[in-house]
PDB file of N, CA and C in Angstrom:
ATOM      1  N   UNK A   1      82.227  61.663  75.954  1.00  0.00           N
ATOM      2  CA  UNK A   1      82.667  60.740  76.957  1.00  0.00           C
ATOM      3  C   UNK A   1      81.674  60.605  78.088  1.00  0.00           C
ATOM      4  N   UNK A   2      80.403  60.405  77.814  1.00  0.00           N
ATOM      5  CA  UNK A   2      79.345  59.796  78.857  1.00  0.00           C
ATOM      6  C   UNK A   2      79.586  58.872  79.536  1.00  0.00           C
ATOM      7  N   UNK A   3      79.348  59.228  80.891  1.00  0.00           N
ATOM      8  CA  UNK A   3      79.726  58.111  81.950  1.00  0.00           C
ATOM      9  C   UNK A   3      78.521  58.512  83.109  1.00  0.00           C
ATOM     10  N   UNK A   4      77.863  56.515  82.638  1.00  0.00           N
ATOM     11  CA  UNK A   4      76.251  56.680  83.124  1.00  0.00           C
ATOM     12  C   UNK A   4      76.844  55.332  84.298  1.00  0.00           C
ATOM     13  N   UNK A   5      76.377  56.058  85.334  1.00  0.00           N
ATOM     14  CA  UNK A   5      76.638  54.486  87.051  1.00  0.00           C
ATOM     15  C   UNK A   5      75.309  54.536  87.228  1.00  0.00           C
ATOM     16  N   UNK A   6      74.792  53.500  87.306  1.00  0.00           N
ATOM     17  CA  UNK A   6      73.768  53.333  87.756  1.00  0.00           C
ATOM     18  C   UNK A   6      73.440  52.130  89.053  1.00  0.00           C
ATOM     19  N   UNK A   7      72.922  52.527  90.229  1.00  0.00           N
ATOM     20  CA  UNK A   7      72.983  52.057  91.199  1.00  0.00           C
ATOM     21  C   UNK A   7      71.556  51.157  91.920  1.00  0.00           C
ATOM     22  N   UNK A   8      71.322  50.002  92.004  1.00  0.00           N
ATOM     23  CA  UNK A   8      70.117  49.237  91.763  1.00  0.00           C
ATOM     24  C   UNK A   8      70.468  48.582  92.946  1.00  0.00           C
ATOM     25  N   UNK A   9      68.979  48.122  93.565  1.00  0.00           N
ATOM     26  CA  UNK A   9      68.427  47.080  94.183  1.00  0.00           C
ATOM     27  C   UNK A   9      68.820  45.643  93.982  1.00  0.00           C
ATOM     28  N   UNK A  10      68.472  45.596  92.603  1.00  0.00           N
ATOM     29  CA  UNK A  10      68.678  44.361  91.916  1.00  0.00           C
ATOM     30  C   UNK A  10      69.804  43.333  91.642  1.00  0.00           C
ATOM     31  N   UNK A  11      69.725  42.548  92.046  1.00  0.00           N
ATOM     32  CA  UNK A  11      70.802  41.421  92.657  1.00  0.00           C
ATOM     33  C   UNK A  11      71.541  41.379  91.118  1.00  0.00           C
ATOM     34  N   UNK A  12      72.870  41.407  91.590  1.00  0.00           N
ATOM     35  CA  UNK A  12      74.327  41.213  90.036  1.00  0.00           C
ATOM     36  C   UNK A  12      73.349  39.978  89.473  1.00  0.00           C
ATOM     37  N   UNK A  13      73.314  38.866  89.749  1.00  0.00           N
ATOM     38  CA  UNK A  13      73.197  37.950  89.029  1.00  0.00           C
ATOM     39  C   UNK A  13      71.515  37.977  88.787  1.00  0.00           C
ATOM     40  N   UNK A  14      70.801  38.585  88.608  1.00  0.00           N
ATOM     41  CA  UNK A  14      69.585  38.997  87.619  1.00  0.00           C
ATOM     42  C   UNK A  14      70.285  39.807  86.967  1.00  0.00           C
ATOM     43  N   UNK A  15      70.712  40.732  86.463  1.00  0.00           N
ATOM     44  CA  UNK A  15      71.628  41.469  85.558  1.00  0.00           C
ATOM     45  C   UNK A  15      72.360  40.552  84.346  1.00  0.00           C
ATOM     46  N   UNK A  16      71.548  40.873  83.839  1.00  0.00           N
ATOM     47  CA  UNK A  16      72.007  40.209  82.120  1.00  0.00           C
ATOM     48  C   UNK A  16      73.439  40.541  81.781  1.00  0.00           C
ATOM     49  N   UNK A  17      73.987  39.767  81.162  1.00  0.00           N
ATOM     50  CA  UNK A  17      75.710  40.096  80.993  1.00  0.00           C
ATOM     51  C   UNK A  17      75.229  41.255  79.490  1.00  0.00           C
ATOM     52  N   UNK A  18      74.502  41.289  79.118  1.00  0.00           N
ATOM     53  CA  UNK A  18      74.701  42.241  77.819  1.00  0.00           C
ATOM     54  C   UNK A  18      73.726  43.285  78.217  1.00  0.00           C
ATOM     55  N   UNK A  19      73.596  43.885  79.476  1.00  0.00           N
ATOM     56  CA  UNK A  19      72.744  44.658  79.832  1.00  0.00           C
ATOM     57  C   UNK A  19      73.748  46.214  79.502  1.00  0.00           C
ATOM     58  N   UNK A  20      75.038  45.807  79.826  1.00  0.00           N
ATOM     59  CA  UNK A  20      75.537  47.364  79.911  1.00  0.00           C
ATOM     60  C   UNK A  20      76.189  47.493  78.403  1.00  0.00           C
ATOM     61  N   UNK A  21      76.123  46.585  77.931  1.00  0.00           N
ATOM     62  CA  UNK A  21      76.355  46.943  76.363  1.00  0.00           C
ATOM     63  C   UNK A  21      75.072  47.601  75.708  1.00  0.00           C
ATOM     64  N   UNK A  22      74.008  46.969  75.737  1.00  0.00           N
ATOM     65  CA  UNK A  22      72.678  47.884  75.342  1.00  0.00           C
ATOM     66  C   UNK A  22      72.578  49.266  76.164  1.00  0.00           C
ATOM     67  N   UNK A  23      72.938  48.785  77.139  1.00  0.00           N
ATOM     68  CA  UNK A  23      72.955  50.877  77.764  1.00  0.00           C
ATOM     69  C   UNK A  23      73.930  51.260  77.220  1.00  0.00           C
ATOM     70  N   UNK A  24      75.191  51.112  76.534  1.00  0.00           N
ATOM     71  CA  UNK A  24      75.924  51.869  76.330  1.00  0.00           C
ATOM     72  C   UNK A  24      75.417  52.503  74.554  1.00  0.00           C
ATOM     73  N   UNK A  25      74.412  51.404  74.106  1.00  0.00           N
ATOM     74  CA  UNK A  25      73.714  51.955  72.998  1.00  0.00           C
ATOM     75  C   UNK A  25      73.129  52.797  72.903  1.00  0.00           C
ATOM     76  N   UNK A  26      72.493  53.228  74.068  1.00  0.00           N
ATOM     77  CA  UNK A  26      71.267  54.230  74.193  1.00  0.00           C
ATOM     78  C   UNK A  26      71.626  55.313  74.460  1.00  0.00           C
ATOM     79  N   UNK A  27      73.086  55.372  75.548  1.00  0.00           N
ATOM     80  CA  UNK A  27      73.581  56.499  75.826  1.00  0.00           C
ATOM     81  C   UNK A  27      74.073  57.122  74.849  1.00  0.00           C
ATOM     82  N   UNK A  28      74.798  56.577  73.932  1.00  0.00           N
ATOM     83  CA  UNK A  28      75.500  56.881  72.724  1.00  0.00           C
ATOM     84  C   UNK A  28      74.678  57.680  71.845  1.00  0.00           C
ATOM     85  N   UNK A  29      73.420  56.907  71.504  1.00  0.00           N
ATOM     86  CA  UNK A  29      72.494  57.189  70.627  1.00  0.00           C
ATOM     87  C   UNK A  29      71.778  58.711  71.171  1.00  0.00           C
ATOM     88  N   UNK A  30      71.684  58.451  72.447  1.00  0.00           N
ATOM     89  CA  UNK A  30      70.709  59.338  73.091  1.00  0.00           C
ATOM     90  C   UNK A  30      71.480  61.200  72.818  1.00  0.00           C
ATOM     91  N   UNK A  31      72.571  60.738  73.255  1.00  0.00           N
ATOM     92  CA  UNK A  31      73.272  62.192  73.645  1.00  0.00           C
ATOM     93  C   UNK A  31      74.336  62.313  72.291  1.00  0.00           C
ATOM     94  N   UNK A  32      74.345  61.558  71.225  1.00  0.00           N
ATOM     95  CA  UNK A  32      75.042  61.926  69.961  1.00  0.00           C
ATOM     96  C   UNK A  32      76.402  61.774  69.890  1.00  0.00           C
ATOM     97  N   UNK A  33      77.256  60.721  70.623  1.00  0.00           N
ATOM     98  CA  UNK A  33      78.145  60.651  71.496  1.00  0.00           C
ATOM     99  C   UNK A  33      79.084  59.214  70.857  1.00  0.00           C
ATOM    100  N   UNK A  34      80.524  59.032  70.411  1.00  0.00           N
ATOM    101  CA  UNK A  34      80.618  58.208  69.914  1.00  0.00           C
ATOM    102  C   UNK A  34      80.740  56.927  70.932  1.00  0.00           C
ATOM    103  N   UNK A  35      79.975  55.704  70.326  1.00  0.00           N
ATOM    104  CA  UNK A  35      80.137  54.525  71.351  1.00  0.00           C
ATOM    105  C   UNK A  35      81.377  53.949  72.264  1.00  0.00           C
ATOM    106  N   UNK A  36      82.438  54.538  71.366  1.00  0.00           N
ATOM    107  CA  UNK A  36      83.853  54.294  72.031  1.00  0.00           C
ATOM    108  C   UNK A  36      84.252  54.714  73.113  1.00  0.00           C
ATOM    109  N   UNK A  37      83.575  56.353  73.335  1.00  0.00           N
ATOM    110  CA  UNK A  37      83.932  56.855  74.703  1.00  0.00           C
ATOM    111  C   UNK A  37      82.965  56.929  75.332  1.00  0.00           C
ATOM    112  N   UNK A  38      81.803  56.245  75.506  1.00  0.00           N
ATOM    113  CA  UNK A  38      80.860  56.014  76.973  1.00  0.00           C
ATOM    114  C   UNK A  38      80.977  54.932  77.390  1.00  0.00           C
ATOM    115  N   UNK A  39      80.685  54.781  78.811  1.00  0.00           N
ATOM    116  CA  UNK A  39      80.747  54.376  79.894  1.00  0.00           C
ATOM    117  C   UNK A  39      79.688  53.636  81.039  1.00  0.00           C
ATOM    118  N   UNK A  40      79.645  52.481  81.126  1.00  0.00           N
ATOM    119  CA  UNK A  40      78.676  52.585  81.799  1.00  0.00           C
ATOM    120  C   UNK A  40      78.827  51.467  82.869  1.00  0.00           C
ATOM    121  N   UNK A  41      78.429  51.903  84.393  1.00  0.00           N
ATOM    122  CA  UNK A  41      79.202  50.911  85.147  1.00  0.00           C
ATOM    123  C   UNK A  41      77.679  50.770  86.132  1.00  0.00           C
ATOM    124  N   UNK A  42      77.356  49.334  86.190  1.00  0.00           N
ATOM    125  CA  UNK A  42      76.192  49.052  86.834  1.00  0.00           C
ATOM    126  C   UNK A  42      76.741  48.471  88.218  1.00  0.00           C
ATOM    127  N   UNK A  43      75.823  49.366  89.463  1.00  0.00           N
ATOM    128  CA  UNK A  43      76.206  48.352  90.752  1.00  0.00           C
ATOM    129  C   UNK A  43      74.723  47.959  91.142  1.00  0.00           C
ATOM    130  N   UNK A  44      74.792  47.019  91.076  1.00  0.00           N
ATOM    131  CA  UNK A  44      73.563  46.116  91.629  1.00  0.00           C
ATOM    132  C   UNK A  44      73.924  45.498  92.976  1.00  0.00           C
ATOM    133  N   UNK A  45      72.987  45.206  93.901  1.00  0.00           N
ATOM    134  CA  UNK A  45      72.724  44.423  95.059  1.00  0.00           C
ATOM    135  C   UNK A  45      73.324  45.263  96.228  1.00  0.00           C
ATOM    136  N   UNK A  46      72.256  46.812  95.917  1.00  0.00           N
ATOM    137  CA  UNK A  46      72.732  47.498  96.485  1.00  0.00           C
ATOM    138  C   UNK A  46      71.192  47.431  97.817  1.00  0.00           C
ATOM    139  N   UNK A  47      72.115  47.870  98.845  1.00  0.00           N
ATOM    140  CA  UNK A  47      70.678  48.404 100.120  1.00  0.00           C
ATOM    141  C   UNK A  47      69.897  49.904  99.516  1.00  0.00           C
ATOM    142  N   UNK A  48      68.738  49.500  98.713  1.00  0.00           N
ATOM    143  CA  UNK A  48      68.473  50.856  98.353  1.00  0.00           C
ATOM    144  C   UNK A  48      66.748  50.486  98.757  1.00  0.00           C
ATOM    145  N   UNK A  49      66.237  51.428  99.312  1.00  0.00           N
ATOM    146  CA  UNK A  49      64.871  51.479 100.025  1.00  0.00           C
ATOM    147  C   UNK A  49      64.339  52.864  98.927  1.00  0.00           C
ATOM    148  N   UNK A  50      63.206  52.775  98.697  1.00  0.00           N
ATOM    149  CA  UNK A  50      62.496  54.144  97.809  1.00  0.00           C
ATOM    150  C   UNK A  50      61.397  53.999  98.634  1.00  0.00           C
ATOM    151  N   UNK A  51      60.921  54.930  99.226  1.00  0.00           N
ATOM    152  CA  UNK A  51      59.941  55.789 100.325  1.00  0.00           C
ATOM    153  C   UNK A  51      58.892  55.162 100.951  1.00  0.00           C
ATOM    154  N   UNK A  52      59.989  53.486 101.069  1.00  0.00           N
ATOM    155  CA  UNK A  52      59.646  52.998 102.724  1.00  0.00           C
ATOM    156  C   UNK A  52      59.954  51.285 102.018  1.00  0.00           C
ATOM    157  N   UNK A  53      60.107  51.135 100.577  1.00  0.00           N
ATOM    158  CA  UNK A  53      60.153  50.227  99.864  1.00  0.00           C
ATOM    159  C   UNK A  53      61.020  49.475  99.299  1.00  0.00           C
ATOM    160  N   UNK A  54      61.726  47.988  99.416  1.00  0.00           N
ATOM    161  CA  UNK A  54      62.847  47.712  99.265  1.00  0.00           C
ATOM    162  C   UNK A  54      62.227  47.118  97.131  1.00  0.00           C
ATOM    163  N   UNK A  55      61.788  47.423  96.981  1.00  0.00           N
ATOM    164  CA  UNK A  55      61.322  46.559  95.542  1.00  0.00           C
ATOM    165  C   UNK A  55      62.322  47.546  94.586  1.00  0.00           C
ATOM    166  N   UNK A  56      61.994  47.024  93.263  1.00  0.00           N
ATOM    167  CA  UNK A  56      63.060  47.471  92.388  1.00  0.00           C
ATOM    168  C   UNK A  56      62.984  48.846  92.513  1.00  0.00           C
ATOM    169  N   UNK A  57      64.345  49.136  92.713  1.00  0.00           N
ATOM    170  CA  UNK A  57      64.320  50.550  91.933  1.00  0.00           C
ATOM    171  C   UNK A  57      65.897  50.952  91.529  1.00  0.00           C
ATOM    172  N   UNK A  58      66.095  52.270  90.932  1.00  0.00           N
ATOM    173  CA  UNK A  58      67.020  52.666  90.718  1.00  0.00           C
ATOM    174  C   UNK A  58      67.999  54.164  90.571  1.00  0.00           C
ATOM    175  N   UNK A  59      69.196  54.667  90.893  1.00  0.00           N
ATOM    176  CA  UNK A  59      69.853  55.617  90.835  1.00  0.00           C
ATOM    177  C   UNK A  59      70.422  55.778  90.219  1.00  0.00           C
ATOM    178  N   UNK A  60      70.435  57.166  89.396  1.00  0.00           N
ATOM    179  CA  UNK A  60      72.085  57.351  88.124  1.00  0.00           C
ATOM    180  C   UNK A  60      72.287  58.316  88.224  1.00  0.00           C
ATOM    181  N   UNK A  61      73.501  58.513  87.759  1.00  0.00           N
ATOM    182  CA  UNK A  61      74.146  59.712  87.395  1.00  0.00           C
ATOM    183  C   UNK A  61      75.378  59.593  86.208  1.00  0.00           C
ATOM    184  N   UNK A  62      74.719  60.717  85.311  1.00  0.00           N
ATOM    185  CA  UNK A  62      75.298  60.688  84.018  1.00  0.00           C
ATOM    186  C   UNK A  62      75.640  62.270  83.839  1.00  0.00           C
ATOM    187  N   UNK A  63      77.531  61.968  83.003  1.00  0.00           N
ATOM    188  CA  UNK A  63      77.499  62.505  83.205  1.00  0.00           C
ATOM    189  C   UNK A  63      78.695  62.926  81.787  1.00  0.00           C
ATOM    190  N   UNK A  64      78.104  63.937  81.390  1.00  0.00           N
ATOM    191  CA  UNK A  64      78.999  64.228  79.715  1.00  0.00           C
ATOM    192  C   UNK A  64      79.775  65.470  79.954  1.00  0.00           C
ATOM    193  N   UNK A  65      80.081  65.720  78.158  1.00  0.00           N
ATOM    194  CA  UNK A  65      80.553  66.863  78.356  1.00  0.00           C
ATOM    195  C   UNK A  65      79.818  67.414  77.193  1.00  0.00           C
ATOM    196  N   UNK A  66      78.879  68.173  77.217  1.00  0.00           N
ATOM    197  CA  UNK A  66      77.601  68.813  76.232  1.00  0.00           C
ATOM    198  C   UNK A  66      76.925  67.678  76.487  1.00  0.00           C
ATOM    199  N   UNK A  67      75.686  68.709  75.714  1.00  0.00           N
ATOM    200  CA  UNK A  67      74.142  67.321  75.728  1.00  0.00           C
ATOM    201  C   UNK A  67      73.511  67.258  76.950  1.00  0.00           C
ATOM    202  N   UNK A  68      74.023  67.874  77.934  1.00  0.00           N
ATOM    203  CA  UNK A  68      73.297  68.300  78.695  1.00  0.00           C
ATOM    204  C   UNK A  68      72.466  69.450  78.665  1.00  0.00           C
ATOM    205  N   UNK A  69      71.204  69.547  78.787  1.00  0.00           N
ATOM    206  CA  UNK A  69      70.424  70.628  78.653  1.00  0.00           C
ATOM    207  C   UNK A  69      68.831  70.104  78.762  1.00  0.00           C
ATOM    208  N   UNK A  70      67.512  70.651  78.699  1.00  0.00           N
ATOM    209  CA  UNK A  70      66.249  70.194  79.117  1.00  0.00           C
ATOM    210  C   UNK A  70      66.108  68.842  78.019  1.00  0.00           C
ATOM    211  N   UNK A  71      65.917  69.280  76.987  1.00  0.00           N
ATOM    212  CA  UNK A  71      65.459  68.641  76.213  1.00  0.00           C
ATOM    213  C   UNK A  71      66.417  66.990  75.639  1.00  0.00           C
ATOM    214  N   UNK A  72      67.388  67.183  75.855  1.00  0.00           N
ATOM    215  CA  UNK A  72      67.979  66.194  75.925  1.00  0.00           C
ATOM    216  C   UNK A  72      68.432  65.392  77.071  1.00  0.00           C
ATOM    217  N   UNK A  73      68.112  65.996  78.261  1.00  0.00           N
ATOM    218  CA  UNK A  73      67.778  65.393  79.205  1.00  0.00           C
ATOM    219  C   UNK A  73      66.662  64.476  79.412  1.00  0.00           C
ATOM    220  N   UNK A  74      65.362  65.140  78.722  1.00  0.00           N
ATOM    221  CA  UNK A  74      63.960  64.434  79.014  1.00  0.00           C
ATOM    222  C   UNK A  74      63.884  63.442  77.761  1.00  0.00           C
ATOM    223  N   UNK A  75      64.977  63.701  76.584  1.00  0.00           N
ATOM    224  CA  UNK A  75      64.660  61.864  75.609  1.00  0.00           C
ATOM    225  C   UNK A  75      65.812  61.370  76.363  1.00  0.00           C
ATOM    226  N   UNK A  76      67.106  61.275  77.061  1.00  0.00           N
ATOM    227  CA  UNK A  76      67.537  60.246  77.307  1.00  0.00           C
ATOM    228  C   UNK A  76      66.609  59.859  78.899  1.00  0.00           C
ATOM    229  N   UNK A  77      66.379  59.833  79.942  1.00  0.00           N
ATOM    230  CA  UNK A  77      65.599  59.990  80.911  1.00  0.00           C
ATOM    231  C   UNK A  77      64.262  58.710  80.939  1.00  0.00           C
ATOM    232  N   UNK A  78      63.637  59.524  79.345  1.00  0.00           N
ATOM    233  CA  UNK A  78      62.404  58.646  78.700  1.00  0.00           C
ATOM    234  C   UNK A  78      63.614  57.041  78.204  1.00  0.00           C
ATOM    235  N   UNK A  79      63.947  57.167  77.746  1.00  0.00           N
ATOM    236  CA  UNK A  79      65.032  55.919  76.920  1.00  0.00           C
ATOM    237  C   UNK A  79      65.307  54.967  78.344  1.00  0.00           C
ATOM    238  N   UNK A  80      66.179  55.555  79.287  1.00  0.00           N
ATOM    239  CA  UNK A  80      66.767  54.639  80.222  1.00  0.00           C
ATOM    240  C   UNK A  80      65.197  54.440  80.909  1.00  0.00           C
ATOM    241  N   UNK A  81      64.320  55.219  81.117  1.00  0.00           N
ATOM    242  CA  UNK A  81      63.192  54.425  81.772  1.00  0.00           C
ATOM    243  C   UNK A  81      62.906  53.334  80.903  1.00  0.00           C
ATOM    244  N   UNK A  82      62.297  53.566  80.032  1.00  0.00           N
ATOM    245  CA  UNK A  82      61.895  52.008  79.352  1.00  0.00           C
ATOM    246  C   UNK A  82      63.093  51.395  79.358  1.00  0.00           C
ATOM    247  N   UNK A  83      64.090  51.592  79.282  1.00  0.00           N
ATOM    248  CA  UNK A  83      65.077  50.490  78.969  1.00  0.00           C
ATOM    249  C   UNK A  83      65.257  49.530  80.598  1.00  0.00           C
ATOM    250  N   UNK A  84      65.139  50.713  81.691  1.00  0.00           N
ATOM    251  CA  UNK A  84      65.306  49.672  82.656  1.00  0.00           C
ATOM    252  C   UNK A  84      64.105  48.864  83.089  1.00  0.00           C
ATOM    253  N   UNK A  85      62.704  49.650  82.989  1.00  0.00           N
ATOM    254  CA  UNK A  85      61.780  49.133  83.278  1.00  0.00           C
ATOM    255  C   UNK A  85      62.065  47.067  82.064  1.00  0.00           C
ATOM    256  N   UNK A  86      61.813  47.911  80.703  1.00  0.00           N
ATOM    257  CA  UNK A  86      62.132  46.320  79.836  1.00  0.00           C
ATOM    258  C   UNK A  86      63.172  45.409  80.432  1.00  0.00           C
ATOM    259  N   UNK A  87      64.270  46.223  80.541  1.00  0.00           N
ATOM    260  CA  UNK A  87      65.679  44.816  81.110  1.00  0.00           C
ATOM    261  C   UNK A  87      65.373  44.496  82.782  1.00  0.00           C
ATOM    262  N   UNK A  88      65.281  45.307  83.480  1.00  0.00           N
ATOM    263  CA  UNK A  88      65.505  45.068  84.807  1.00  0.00           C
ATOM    264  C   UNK A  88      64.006  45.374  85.934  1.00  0.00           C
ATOM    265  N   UNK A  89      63.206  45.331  85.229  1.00  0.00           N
ATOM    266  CA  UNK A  89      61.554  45.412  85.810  1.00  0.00           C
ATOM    267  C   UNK A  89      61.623  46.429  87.013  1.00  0.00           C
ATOM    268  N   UNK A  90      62.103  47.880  86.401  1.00  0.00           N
ATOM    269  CA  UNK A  90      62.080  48.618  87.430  1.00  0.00           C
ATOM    270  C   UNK A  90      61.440  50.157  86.838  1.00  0.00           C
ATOM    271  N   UNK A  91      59.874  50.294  87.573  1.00  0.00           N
ATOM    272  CA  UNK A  91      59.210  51.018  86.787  1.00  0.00           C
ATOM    273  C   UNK A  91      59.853  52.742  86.932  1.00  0.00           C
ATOM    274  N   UNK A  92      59.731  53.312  86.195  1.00  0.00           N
ATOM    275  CA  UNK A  92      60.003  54.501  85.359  1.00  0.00           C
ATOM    276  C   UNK A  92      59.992  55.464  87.127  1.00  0.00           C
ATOM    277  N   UNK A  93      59.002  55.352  88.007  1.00  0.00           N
ATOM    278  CA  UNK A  93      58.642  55.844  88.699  1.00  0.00           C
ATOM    279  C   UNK A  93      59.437  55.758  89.795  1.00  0.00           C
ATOM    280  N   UNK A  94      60.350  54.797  89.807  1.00  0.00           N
ATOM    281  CA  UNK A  94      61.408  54.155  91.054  1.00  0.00           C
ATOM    282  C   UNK A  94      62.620  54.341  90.713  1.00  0.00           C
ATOM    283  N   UNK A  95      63.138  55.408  89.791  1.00  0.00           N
ATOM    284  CA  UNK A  95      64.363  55.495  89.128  1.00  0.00           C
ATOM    285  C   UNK A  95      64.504  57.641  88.984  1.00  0.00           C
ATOM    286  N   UNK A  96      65.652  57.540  89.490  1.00  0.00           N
ATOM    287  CA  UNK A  96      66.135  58.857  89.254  1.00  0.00           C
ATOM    288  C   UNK A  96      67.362  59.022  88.552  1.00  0.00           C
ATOM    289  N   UNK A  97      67.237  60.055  87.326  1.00  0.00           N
ATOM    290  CA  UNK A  97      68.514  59.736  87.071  1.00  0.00           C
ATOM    291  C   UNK A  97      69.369  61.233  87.129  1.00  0.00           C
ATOM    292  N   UNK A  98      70.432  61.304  87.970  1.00  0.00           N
ATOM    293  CA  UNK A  98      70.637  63.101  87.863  1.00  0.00           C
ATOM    294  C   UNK A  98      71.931  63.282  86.757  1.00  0.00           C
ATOM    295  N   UNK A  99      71.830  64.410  85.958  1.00  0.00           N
ATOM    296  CA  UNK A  99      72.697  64.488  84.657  1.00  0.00           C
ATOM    297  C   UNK A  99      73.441  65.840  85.560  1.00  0.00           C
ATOM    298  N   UNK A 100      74.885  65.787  84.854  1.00  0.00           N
ATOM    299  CA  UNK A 100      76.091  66.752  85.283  1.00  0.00           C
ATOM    300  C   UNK A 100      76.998  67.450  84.181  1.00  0.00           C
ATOM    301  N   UNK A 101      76.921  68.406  83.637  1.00  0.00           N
ATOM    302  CA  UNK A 101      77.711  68.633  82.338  1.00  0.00           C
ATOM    303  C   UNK A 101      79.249  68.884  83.057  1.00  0.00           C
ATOM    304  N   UNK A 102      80.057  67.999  82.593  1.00  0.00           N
ATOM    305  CA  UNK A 102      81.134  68.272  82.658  1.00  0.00           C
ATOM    306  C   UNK A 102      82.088  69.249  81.851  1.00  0.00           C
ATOM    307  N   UNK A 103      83.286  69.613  82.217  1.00  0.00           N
ATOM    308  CA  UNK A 103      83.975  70.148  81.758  1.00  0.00           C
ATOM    309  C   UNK A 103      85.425  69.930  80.932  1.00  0.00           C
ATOM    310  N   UNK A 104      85.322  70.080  79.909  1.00  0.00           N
ATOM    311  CA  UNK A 104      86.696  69.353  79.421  1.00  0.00           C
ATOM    312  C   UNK A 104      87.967  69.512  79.509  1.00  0.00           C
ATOM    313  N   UNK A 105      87.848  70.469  80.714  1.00  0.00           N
ATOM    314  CA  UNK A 105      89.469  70.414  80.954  1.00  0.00           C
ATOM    315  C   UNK A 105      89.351  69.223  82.131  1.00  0.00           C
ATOM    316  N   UNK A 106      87.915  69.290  82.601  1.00  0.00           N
ATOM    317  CA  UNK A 106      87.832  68.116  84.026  1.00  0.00           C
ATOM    318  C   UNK A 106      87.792  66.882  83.746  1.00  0.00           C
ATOM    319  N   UNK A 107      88.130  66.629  82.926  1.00  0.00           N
ATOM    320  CA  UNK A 107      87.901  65.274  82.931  1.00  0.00           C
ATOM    321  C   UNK A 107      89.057  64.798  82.021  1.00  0.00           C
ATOM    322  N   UNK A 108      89.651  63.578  82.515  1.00  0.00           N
ATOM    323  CA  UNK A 108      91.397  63.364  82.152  1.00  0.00           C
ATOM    324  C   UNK A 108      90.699  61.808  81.014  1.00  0.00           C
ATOM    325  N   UNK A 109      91.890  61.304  79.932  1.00  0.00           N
ATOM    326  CA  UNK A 109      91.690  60.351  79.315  1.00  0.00           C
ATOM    327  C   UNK A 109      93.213  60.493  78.704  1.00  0.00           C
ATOM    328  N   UNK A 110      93.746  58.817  78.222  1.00  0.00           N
ATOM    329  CA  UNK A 110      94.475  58.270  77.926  1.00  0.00           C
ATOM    330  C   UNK A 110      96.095  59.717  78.024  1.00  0.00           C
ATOM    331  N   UNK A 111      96.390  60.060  79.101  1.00  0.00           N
ATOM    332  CA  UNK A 111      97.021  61.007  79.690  1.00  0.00           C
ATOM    333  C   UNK A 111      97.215  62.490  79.095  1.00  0.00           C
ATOM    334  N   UNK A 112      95.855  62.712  78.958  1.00  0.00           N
ATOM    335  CA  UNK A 112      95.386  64.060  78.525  1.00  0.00           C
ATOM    336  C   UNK A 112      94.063  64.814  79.103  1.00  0.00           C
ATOM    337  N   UNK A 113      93.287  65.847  78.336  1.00  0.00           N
ATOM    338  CA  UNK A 113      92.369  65.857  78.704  1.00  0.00           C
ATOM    339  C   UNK A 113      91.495  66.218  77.938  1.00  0.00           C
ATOM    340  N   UNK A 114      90.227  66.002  77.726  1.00  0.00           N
ATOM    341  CA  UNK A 114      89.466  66.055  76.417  1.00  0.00           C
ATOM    342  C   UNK A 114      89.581  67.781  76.145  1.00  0.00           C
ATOM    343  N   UNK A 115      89.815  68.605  76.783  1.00  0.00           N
ATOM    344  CA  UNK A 115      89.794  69.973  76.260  1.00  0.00           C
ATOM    345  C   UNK A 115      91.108  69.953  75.241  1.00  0.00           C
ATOM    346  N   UNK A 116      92.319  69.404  75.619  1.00  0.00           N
ATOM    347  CA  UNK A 116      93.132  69.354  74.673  1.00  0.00           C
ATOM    348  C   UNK A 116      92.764  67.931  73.874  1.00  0.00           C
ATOM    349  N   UNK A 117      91.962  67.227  73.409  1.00  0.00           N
ATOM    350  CA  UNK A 117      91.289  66.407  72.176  1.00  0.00           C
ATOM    351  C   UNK A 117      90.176  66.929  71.974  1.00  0.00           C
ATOM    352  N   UNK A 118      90.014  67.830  72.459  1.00  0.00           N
ATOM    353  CA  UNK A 118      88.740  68.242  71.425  1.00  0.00           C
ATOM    354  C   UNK A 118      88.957  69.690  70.555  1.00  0.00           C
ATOM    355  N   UNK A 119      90.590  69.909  71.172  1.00  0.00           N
ATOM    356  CA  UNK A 119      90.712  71.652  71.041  1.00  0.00           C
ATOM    357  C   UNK A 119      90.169  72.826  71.474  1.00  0.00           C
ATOM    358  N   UNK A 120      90.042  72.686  72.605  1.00  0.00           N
ATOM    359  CA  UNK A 120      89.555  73.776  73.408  1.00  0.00           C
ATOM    360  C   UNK A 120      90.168  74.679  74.435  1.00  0.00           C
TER     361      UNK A 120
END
């Protein structure tokens, strides 16, 4: 259940309507994760300045339950850079993205909680 917000410069309406469906591909793909339960909620046309600079850039935070760890941190990381740099012209260098392993009793869905759907 990946849930990637990502928080941009970049005005809603430059934002492609099938932009968060392709991120929700990558996330899926990236962290091994079925497409049904990730998440991905873009806020654009935000006041965001990067170190003195109003030009593109971007913030995330993603956040699962496993799949967090180095190495799967640094291919999804690599993925959403090119992906935003390609969709939203915001280079690799102007984007942070911070990852959070959640916990499955913490996190609630369709009035449960994934520790009891996943059996834990």
């Amino acid at each position: 259940m990946p849930i990637l917000t990502i928080h941009t410069n970049i005005a809603n309406e430059c934002i492609s309507a099938d932009f968060t469906s392709k991120t929700v591909d990558i996330v899926a793909g990236a962290l091994g994760k079925p497409k049904s339960y990730v998440v991905v909620n873009v806020i654009g046309s935000q006041n965001l300045n990067w170190g003195g600079s109003a030009a593109p850039a971007a913030v995330a935070t993603l956040g699962s339950i496993g799949q967090i760890n180095r190495e799967a941190n640094k291919n999804t990381t690599a993925l959403l850079c090119n992906h935003l740099e390609k969709e939203l012209n915001i280079p690799g260098s102007r984007f942070y993205v911070n990852f959070v392993d959640l916990k499955a009793e913490d996190v609630g869905y369709n009035g449960t909680t994934f520790a009891d759907i996943l059996g834990q």
